[in-house]
N, C-alpha and C. Protein backbone atom coordinates (compact mmCIF):
# COMPACT_ATOMS: atom_id res chain seq x y z
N UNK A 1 67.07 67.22 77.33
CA UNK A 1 68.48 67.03 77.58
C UNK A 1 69.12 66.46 76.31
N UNK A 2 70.49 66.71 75.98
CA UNK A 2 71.07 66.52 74.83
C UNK A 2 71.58 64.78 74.92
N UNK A 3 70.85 63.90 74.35
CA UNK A 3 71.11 62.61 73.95
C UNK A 3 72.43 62.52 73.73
N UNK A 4 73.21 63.27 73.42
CA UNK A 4 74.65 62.98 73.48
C UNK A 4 75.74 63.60 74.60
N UNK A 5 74.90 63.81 75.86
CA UNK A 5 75.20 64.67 76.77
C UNK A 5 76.35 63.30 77.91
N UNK A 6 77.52 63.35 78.36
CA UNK A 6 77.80 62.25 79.22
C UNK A 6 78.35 62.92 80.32
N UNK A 7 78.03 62.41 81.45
CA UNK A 7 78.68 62.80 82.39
C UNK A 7 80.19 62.23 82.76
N UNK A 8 81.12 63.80 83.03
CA UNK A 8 82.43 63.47 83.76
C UNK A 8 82.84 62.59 84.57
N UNK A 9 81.98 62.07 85.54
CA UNK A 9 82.31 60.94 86.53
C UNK A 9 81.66 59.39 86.03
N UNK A 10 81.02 59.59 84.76
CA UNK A 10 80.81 58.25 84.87
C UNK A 10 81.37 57.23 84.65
N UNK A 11 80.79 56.28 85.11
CA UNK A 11 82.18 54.57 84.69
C UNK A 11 82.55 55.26 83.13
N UNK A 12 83.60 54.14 83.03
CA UNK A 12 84.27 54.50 81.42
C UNK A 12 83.02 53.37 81.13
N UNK A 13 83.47 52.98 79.81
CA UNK A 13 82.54 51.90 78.64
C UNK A 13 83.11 50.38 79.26
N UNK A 14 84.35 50.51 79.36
CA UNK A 14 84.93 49.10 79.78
C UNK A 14 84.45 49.04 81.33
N UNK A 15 83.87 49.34 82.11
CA UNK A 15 83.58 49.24 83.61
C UNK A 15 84.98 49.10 83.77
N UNK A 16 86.21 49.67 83.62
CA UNK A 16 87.36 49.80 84.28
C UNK A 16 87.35 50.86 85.58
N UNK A 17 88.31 50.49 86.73
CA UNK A 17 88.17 51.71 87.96
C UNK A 17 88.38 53.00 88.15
N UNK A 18 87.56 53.83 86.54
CA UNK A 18 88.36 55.47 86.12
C UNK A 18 87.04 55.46 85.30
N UNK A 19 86.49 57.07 85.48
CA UNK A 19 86.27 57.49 84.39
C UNK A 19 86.22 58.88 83.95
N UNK A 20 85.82 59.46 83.10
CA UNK A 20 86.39 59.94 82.15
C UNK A 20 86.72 61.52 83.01
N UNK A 21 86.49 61.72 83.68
CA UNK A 21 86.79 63.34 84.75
C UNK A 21 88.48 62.59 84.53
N UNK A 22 88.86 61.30 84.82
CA UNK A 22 90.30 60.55 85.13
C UNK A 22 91.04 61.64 84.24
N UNK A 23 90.66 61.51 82.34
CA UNK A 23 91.60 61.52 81.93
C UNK A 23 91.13 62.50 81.37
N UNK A 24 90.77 63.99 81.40
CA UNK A 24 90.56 64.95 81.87
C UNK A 24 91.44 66.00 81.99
N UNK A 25 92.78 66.66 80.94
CA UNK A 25 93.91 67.25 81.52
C UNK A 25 93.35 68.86 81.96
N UNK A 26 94.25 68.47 83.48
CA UNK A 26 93.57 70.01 84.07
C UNK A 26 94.72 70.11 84.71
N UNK A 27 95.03 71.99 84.95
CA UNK A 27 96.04 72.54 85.22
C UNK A 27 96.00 73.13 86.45
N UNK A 28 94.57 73.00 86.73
CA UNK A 28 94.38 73.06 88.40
C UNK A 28 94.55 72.35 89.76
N UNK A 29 95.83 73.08 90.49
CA UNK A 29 95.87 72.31 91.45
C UNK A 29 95.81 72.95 92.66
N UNK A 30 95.23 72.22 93.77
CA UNK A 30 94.59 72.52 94.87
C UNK A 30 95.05 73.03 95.61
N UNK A 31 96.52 72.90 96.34
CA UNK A 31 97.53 73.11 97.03
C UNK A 31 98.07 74.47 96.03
N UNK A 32 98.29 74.68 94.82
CA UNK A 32 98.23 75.53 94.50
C UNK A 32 97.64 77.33 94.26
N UNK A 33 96.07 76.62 94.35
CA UNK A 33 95.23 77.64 94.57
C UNK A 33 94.93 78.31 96.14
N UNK A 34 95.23 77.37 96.48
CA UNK A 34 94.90 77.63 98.45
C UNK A 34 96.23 78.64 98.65
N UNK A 35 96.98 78.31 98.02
CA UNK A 35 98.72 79.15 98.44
C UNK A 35 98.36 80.38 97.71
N UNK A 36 98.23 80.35 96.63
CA UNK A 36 98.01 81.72 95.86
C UNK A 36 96.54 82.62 96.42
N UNK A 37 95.25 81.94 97.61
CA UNK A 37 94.40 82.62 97.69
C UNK A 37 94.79 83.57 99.17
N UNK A 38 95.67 82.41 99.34
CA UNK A 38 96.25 83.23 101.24
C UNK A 38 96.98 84.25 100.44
N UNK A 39 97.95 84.16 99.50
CA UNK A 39 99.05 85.21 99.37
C UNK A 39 98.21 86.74 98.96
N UNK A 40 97.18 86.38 98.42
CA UNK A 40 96.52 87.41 98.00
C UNK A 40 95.57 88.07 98.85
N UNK A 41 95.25 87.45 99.90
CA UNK A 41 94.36 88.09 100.93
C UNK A 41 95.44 88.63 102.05
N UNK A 42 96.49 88.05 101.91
CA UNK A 42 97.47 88.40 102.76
C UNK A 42 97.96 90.29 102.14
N UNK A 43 98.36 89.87 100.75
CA UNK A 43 98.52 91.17 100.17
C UNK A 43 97.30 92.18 100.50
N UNK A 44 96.30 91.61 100.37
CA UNK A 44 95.39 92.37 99.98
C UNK A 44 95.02 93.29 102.26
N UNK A 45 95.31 92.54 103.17
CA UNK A 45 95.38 93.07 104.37
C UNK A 45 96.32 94.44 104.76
N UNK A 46 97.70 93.79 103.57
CA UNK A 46 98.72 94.55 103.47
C UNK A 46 98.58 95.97 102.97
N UNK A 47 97.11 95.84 101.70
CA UNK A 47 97.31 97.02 101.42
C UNK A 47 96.06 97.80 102.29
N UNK A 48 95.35 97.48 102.66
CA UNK A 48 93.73 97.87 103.43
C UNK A 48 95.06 98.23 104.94
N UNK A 49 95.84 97.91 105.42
CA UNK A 49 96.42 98.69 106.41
C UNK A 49 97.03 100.00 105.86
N UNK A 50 97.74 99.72 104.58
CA UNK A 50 98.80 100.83 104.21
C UNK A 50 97.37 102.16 104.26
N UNK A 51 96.39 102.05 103.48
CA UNK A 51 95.63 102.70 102.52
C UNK A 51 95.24 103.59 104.41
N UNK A 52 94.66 102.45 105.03
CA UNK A 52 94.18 102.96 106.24
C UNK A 52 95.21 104.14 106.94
N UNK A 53 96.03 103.87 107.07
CA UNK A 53 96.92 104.96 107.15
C UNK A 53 97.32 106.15 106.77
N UNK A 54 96.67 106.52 105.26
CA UNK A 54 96.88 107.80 104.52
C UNK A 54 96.25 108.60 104.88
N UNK A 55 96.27 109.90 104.79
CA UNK A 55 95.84 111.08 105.20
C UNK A 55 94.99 110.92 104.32
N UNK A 56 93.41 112.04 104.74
CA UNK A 56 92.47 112.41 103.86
C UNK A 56 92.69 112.81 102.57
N UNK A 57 93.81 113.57 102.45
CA UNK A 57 94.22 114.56 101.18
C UNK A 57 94.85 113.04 100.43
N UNK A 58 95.55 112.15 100.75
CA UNK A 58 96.41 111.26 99.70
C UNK A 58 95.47 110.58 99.32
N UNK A 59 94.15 109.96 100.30
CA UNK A 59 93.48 109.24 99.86
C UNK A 59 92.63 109.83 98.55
N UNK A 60 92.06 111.03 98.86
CA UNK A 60 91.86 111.50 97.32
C UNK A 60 92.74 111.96 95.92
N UNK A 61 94.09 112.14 96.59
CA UNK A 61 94.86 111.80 95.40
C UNK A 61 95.02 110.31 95.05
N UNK A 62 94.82 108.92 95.70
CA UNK A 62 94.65 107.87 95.25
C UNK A 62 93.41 107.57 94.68
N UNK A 63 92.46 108.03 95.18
CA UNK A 63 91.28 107.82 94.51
C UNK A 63 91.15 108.46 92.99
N UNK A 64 91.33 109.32 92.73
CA UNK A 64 91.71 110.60 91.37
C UNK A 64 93.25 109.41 90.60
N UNK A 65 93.83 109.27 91.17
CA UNK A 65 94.84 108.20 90.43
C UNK A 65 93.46 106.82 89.57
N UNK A 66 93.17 106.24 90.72
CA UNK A 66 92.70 105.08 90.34
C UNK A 66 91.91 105.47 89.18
N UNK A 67 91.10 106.50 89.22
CA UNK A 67 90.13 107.18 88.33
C UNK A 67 90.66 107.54 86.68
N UNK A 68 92.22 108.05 86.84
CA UNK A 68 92.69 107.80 85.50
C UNK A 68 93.09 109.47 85.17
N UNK A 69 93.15 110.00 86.69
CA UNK A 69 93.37 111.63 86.47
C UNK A 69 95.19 111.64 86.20
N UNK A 70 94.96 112.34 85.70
CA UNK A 70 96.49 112.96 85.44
C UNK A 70 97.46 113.84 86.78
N UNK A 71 98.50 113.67 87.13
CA UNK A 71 98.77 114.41 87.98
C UNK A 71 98.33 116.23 87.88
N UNK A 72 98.62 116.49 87.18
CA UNK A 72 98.45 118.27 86.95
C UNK A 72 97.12 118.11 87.29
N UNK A 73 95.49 117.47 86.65
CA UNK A 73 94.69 117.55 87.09
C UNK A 73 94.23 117.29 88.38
N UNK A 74 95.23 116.42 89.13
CA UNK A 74 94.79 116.13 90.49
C UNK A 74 95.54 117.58 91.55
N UNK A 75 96.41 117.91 91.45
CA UNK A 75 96.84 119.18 92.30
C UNK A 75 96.23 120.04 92.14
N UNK A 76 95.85 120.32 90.69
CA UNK A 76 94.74 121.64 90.36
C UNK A 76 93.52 121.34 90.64
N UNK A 77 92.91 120.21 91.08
CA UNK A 77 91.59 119.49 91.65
C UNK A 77 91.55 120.29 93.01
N UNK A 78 92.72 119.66 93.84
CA UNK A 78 92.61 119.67 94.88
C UNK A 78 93.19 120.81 95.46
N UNK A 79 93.78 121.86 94.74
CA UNK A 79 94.45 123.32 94.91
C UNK A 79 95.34 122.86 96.25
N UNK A 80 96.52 121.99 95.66
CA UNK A 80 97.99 122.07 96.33
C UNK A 80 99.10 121.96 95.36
N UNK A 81 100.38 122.51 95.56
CA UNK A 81 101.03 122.96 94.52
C UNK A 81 101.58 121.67 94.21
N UNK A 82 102.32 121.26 92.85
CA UNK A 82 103.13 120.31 92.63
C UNK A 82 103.78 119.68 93.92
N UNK A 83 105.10 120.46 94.42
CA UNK A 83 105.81 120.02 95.10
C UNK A 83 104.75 119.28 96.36
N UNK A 84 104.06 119.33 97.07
CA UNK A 84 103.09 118.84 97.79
C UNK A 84 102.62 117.83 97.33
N UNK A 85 101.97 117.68 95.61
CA UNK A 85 101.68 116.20 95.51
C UNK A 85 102.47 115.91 95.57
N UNK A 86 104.06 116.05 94.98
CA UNK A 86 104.82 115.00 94.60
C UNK A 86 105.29 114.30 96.30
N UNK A 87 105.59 115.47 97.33
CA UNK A 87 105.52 114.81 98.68
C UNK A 87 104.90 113.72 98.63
N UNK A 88 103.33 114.17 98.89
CA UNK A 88 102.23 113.21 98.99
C UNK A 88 102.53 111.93 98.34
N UNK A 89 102.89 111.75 97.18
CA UNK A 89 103.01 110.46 96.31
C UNK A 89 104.07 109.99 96.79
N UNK A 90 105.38 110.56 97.34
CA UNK A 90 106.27 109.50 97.48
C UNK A 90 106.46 108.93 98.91
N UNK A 91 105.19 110.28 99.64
CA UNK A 91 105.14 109.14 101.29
C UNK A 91 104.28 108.13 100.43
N UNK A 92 103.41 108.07 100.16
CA UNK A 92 102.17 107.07 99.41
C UNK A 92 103.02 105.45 98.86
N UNK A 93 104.02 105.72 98.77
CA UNK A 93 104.88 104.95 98.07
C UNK A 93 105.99 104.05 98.73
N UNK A 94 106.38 105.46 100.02
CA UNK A 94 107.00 104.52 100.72
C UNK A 94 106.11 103.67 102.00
N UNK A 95 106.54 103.14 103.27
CA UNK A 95 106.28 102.99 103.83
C UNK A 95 106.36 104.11 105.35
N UNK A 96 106.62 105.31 105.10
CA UNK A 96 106.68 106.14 105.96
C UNK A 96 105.46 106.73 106.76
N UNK A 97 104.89 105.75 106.48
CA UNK A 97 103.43 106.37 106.92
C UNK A 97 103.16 106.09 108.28
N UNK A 98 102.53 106.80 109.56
CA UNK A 98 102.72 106.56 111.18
C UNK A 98 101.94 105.63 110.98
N UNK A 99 101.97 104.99 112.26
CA UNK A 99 101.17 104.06 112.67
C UNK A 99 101.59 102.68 113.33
């Protein structure tokens, strides 16, 4: 172990009632992270419903998106004409989806 190794919680040098984790500047805060982990699992329900909702055909045009395909390559993938993806993408987009 490194002889010059100290631990965060230990007394300070003066046995004063702090030590050194005290003075420690950290930008993490608790109430903070708990709010930002709900908002994101919240989002994240939000989108696992939307996604659940898409038709077979959008979901592989989302999947071919995520992948880094180009539109022209994804209609000519999937042999449907433009106007059809572009349908597809802008139900995908809105919330018009049944359910």
């Amino acid at each position: 172990m490194n002889q010059f190794a100290v631990s965060l919680d230990a007394a300070s040098e003066n046995n004063e009632d702090y030590c050194l984790l005290d003075c420690v500047a950290s930008d993490f805060v608790t109430f903070e992270e708990v709010v930002r982990r709900q908002e994101k699992e919240q989002f994240q329900d939000k989108v696992k419903k939307h996604i659940s909702r898409l038709t077979k055909q959008q979901i592989k045009i989302l999947d071919m998106l995520v992948e880094g395909y180009k539109s022209n390559e994804i209609w000519q993938t999937l042999k449907i004409s433009s106007t059809e993806y572009a349908e597809n993408l802008r139900i995908m987009r809105s919330c018009e989806i049944e359910g």
